[in-house]
C-alpha atoms as a PDB file:
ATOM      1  CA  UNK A   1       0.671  22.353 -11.507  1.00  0.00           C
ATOM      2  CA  UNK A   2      -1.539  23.172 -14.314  1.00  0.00           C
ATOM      3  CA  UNK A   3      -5.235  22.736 -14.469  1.00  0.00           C
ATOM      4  CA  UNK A   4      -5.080  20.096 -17.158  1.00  0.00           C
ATOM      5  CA  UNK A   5      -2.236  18.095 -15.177  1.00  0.00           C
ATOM      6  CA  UNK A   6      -4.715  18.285 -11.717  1.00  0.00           C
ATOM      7  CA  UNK A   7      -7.302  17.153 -13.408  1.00  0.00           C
ATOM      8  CA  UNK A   8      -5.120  14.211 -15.506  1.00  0.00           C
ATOM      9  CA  UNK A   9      -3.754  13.332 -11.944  1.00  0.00           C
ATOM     10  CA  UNK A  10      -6.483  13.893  -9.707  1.00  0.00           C
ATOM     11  CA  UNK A  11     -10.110  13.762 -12.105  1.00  0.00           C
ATOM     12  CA  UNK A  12      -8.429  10.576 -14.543  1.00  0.00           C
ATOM     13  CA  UNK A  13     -10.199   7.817 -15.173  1.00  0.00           C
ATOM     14  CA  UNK A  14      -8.716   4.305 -14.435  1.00  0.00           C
ATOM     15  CA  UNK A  15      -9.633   0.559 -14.793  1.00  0.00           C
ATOM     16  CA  UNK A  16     -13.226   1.956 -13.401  1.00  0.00           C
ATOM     17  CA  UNK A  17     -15.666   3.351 -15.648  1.00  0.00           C
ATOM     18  CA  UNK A  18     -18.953   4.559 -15.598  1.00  0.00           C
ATOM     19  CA  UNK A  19     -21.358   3.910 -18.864  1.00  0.00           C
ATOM     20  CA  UNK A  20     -24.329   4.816 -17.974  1.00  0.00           C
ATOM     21  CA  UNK A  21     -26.428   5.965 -14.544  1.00  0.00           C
ATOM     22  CA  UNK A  22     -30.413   6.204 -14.134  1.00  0.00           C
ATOM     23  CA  UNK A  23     -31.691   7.535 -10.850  1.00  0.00           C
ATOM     24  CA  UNK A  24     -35.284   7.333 -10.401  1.00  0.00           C
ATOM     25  CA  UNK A  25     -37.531   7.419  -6.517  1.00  0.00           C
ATOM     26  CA  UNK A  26     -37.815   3.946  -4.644  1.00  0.00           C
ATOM     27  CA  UNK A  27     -40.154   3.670  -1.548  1.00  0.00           C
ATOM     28  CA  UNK A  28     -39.370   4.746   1.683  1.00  0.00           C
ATOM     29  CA  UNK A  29     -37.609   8.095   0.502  1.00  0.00           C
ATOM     30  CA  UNK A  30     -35.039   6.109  -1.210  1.00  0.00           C
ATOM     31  CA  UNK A  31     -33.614   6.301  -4.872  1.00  0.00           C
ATOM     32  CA  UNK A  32     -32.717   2.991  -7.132  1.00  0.00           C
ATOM     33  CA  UNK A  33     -29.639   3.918  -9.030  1.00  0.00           C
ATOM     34  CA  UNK A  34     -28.840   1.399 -12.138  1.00  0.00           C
ATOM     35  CA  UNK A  35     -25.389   1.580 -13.573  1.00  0.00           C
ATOM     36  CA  UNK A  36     -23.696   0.601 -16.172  1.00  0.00           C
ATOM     37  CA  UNK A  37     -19.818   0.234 -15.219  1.00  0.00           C
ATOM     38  CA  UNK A  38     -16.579  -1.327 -16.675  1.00  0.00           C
ATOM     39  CA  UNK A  39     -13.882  -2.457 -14.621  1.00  0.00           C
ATOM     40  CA  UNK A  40     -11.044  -3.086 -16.957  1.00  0.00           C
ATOM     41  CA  UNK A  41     -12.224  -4.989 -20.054  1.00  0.00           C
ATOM     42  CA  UNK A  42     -15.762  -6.229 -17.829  1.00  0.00           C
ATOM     43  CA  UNK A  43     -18.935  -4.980 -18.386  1.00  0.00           C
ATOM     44  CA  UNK A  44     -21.399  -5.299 -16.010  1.00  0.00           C
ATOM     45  CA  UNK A  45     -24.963  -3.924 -14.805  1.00  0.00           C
ATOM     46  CA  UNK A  46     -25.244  -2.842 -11.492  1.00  0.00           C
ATOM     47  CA  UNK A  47     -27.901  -1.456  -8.794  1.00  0.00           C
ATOM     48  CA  UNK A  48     -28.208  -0.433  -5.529  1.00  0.00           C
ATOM     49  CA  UNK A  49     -30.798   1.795  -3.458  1.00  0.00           C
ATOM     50  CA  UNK A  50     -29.948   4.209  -1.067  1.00  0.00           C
ATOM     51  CA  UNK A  51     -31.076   8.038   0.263  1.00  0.00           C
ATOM     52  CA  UNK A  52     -28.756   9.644  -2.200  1.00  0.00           C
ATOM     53  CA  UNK A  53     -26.871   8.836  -5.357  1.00  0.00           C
ATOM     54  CA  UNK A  54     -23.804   8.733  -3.177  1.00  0.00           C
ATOM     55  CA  UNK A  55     -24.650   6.244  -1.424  1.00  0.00           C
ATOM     56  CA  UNK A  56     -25.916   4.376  -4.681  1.00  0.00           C
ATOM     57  CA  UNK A  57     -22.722   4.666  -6.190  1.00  0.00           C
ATOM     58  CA  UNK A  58     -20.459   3.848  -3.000  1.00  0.00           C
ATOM     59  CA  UNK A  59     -22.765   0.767  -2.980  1.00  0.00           C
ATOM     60  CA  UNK A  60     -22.268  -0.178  -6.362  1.00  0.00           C
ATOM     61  CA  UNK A  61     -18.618   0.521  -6.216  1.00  0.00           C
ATOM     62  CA  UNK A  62     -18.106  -2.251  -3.274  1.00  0.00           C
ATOM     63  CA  UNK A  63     -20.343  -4.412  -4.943  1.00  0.00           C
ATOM     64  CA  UNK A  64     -17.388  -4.392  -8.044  1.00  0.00           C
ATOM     65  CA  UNK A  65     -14.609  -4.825  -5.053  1.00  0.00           C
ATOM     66  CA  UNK A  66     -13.236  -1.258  -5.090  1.00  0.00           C
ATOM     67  CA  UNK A  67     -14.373  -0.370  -1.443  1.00  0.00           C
ATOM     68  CA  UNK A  68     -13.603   3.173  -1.207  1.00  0.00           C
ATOM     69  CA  UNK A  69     -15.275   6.138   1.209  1.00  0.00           C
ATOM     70  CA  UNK A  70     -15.550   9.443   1.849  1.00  0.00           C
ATOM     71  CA  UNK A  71     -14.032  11.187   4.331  1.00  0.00           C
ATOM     72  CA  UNK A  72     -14.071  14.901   3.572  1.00  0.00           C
ATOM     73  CA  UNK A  73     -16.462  16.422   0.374  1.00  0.00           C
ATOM     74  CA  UNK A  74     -15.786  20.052  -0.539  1.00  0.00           C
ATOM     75  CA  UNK A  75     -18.266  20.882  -3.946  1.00  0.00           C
ATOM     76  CA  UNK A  76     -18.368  24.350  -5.359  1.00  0.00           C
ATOM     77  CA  UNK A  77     -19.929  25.972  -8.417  1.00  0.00           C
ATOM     78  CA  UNK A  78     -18.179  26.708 -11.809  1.00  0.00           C
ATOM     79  CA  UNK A  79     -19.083  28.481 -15.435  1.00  0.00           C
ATOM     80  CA  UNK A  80     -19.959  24.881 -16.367  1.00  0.00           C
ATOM     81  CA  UNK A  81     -21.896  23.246 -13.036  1.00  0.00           C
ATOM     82  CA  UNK A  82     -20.170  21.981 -10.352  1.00  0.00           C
ATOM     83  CA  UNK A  83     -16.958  20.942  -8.908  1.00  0.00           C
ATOM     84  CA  UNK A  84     -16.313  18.130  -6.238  1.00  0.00           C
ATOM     85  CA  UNK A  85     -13.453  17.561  -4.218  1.00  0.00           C
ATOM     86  CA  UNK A  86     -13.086  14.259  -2.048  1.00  0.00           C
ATOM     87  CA  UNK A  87     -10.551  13.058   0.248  1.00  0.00           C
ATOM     88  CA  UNK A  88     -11.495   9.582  -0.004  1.00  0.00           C
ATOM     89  CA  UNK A  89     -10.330   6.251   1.777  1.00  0.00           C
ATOM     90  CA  UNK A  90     -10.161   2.774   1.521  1.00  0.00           C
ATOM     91  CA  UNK A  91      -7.915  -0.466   2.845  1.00  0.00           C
ATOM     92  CA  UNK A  92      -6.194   2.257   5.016  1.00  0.00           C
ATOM     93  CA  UNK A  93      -4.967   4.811   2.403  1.00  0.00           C
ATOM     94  CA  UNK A  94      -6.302   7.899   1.824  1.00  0.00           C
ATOM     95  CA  UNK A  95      -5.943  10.077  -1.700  1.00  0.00           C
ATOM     96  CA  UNK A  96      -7.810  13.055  -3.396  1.00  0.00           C
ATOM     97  CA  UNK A  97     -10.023  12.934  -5.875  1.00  0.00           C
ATOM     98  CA  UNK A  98     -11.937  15.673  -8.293  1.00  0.00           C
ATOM     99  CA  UNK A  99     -14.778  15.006 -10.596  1.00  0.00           C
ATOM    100  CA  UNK A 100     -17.387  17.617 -12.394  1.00  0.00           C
ATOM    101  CA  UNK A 101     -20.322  17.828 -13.292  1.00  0.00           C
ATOM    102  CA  UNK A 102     -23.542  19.479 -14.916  1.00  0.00           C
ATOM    103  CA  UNK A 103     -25.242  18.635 -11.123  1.00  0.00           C
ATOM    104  CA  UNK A 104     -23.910  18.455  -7.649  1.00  0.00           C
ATOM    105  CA  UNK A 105     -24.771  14.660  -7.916  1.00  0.00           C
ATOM    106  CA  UNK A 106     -22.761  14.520 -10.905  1.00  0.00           C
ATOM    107  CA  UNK A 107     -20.163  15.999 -10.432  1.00  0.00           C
ATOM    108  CA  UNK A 108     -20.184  14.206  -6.674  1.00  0.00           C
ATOM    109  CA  UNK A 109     -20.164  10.313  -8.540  1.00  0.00           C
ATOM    110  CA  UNK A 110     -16.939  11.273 -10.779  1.00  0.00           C
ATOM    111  CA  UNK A 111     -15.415  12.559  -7.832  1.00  0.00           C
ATOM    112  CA  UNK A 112     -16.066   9.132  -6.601  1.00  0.00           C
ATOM    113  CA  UNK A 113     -15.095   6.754  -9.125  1.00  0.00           C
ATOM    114  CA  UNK A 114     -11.894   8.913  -9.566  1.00  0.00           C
ATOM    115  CA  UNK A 115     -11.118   8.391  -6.090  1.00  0.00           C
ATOM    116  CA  UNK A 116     -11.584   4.371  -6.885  1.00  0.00           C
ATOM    117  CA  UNK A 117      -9.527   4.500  -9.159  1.00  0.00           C
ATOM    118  CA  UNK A 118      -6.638   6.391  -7.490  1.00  0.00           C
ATOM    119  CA  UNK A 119      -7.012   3.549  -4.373  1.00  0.00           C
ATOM    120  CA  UNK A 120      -6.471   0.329  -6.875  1.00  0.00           C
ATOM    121  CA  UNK A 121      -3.745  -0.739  -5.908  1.00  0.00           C
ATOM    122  CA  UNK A 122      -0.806  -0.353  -8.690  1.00  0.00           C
END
């Protein structure tokens, strides 16, 4: 497999979308993370708080109905920022996912909406 076809099949981008993504510090230690995200032809403005964007995003994602997890997270550097690998899960299926980045956290909330989008069911 070539890199372009990993990335096509593993980093592709589905009925989930993300438009746009502000972090900034909540109370308590916490970030607020305020997305905007498509799901098909829906656009819609989301929000969640949590310690991480992560956990932001996983919130956000299950607040559009794709419930979706992470059960192993492997992240390395490249030439152009960072990598993320995820074996994620949801509604007992597990697939792989990829997403980059300029930041770990970037990288990390591709990673995750890829792996969203590889657990809709077809």
């Amino acid at each position: 497999m070539t890199w372009d076809e990993f990335t096509d099949v593993y980093g592709a981008t589905g009925t989930i979308r993300l438009g746009s993504l502000s972090i900034t510090p909540a109370p308590a230690d916490m970030i607020e993370c305020r997305a905007t995200m498509a799901c098909a032809d829906r656009i819609m403005s989301l929000s969640a708080r949590a310690t991480g964007p992560v956990g932001a995003m996983t919130s956000i994602l299950h607040d559009m109905g794709a419930r979706v997890g992470i059960v192993t997270l492997r992240q390395r550097r490249t030439d152009e920022g960072f990598a993320t690998f995820l074996l994620c899960e949801g509604d007992d299926r597990q697939c792989w996912a990829y997403g980059a980045g300029a930041s770990g956290d970037e990288a990390n909330i591709n990673a995750l909406i890829a792996g969203a989008n590889r657990l809709l069911p077809r």
